[in-house]
N, C-alpha and C. Protein backbone atom coordinates (compact mmCIF):
# COMPACT_ATOMS: atom_id res chain seq x y z
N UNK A 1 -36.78 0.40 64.95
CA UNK A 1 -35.65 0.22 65.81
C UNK A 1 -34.94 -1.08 65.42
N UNK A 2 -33.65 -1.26 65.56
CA UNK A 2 -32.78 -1.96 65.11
C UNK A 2 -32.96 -3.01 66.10
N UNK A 3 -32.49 -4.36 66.11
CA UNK A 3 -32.17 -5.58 66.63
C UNK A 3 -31.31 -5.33 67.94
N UNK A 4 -31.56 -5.88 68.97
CA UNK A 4 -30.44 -5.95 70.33
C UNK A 4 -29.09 -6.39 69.85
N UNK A 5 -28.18 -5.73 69.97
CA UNK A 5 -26.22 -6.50 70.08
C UNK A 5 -27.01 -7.10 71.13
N UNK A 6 -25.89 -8.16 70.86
CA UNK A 6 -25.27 -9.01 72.17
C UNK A 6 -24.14 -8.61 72.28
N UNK A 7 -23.58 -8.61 73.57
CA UNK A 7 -21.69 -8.24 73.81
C UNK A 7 -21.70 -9.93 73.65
N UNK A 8 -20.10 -9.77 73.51
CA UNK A 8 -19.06 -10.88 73.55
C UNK A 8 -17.84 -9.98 73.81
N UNK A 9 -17.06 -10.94 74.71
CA UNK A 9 -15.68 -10.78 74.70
C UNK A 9 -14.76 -11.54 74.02
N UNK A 10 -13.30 -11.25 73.18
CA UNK A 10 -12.65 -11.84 72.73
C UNK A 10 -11.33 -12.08 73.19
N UNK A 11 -10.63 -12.84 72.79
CA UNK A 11 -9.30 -12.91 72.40
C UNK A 11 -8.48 -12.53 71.17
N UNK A 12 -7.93 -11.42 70.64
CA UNK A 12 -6.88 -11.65 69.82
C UNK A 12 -5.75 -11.25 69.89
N UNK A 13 -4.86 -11.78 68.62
CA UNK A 13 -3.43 -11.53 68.47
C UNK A 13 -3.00 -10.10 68.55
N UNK A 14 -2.18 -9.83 69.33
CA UNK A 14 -1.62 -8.25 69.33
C UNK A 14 -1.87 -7.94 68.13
N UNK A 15 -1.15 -8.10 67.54
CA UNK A 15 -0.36 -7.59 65.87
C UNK A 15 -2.16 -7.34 65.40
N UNK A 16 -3.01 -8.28 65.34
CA UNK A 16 -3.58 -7.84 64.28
C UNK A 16 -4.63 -7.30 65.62
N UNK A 17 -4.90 -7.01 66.95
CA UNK A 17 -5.38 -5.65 67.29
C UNK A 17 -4.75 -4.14 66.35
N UNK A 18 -3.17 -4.60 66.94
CA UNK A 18 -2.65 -3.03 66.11
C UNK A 18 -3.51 -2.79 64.56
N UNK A 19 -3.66 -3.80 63.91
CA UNK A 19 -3.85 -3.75 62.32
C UNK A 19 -5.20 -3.46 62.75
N UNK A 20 -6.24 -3.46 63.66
CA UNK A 20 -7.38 -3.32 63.65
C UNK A 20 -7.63 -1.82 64.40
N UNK A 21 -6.95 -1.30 64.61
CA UNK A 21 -6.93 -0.16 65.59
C UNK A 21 -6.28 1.03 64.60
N UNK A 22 -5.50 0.80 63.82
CA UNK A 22 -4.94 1.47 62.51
C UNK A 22 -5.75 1.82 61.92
N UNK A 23 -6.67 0.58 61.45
CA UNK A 23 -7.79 0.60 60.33
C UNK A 23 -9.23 1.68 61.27
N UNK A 24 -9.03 1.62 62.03
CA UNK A 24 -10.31 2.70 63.39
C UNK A 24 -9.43 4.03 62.75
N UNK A 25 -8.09 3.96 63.26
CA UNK A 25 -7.95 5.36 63.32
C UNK A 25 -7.42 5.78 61.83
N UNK A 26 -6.89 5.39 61.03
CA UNK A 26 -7.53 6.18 58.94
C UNK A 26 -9.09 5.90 59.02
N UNK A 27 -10.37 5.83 59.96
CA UNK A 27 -11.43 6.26 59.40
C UNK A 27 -12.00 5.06 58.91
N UNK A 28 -11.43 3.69 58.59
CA UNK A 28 -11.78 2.73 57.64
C UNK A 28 -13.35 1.69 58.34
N UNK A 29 -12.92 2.31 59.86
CA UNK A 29 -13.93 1.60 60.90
C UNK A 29 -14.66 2.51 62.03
N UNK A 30 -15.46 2.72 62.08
CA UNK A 30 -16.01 3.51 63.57
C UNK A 30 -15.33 2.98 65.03
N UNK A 31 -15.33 1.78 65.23
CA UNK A 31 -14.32 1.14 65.99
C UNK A 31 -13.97 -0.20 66.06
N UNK A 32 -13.47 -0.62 67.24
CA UNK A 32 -13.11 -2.33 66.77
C UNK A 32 -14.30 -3.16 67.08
N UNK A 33 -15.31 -2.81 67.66
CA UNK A 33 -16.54 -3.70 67.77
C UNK A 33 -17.08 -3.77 66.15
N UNK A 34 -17.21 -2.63 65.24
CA UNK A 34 -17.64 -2.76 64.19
C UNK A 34 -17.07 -3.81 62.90
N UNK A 35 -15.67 -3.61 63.36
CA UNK A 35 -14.85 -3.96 62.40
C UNK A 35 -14.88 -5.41 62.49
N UNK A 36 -15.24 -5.86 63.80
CA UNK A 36 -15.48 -7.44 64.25
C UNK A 36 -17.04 -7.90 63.71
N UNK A 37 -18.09 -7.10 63.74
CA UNK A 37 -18.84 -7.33 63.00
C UNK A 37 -19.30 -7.63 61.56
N UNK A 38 -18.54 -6.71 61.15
CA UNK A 38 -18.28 -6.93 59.59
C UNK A 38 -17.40 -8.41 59.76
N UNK A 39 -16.52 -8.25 60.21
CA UNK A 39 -15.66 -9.68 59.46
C UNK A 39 -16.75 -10.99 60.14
N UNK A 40 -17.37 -10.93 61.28
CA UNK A 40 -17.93 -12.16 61.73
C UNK A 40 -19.31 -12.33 60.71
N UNK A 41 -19.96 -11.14 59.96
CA UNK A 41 -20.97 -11.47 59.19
C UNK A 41 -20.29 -12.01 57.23
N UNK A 42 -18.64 -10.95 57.22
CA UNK A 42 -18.41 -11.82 56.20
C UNK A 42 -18.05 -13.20 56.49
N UNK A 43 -17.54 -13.77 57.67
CA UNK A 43 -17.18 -14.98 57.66
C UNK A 43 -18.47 -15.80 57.59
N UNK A 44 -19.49 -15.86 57.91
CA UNK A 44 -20.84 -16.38 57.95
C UNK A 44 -21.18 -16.51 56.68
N UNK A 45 -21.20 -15.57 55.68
CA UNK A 45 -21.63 -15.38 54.41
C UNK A 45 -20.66 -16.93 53.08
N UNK A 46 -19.61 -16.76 53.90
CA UNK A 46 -18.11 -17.65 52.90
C UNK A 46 -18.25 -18.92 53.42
N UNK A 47 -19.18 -19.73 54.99
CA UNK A 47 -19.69 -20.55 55.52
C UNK A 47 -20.96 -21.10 54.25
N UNK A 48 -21.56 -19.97 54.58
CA UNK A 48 -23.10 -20.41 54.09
C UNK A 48 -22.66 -21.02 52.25
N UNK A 49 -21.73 -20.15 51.53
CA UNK A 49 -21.65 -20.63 50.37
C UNK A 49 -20.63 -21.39 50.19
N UNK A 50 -19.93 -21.93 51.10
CA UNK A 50 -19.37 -23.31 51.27
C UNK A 50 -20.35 -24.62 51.21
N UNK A 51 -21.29 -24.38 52.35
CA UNK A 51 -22.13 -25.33 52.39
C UNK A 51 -23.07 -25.81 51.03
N UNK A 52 -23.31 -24.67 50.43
CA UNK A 52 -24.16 -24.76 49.02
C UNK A 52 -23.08 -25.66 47.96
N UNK A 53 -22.04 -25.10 47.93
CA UNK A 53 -20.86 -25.95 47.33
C UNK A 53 -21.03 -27.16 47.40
N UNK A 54 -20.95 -27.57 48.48
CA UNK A 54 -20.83 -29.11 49.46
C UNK A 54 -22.03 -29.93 48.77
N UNK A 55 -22.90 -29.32 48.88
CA UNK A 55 -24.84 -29.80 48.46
C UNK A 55 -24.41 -30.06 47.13
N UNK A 56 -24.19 -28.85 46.71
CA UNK A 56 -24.30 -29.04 45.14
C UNK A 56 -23.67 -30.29 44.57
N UNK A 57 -22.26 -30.07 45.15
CA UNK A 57 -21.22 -30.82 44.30
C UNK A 57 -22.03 -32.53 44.81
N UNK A 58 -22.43 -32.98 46.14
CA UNK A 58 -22.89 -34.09 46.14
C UNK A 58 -24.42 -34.36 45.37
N UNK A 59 -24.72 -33.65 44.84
CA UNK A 59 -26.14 -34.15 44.37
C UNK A 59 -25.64 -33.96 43.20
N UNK A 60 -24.58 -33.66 42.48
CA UNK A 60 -24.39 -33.95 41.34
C UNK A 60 -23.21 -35.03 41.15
N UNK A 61 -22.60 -35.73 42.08
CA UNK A 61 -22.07 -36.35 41.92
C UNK A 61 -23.29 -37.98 42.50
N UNK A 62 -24.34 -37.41 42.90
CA UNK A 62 -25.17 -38.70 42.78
C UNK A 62 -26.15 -38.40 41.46
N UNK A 63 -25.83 -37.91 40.55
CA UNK A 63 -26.68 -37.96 39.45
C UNK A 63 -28.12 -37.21 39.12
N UNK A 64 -28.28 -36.57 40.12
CA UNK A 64 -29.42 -35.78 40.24
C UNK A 64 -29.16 -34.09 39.93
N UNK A 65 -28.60 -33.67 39.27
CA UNK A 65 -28.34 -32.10 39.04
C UNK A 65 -29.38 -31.10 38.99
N UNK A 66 -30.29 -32.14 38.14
CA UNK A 66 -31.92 -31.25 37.26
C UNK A 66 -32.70 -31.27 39.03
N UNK A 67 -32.67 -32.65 39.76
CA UNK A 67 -33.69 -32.10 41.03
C UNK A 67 -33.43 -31.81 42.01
N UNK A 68 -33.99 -31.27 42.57
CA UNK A 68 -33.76 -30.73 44.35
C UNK A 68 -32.90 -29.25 43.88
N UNK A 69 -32.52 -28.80 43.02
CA UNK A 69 -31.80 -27.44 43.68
C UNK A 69 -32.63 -26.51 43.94
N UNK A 70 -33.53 -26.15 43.75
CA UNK A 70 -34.38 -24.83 44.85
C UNK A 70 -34.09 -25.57 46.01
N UNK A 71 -34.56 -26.97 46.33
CA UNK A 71 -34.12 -27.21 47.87
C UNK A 71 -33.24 -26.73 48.68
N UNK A 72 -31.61 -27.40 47.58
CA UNK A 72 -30.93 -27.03 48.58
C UNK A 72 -30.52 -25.73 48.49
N UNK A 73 -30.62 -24.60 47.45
CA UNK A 73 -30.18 -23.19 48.01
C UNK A 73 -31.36 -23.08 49.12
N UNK A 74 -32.57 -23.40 49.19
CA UNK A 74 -33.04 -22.88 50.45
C UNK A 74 -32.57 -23.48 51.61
N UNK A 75 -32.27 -24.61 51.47
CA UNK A 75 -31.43 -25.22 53.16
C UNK A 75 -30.22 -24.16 52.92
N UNK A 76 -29.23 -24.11 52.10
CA UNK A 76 -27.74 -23.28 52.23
C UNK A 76 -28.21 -22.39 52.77
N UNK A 77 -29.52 -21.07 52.54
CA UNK A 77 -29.31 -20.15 52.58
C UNK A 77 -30.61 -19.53 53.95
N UNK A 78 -31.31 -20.13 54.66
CA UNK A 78 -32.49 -20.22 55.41
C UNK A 78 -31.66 -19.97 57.00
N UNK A 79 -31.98 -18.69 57.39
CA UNK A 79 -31.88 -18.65 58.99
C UNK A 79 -30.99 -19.55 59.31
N UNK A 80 -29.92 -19.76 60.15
CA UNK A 80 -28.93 -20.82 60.70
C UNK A 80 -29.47 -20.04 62.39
């Protein structure tokens, strides 16, 4: 058996309900709860490899390139 949803309620912009309700009805989404899921797990995903960015670029701008990176992809990438 799958994991509990949590509900949330939102706020959004008309316009892009319509654009999200379009995309439900060509088929592209089961409905708008889904379609909010997908984008809130891609936005999480473009977070997490921001942060690896961030790591990276400072441990190589302190001179250390060769150590710590298993570290930090496991901090970037470990349960939040």
């Amino acid at each position: 058996m799958g994991a509990r949803k949590s509900k949330a309620v939102f706020s959004a912009d008309p316009e892009q309900m319509k654009k999200v309700e379009l995309l439900v009805k060509e088929g592209s989404y089961r409905s708008p709860s889904e379609f909010v899921r997908e984008a809130i797990s891609e936005k999480l995903v473009r977070l997490q490899q921001a942060r690896l960015a961030r790591q990276v670029e400072r441990l190589c701008a302190g001179g250390g390139a060769g150590d710590g990176v298993d570290l930090i992809e496991w901090q970037a990438f470990e349960d939040v």
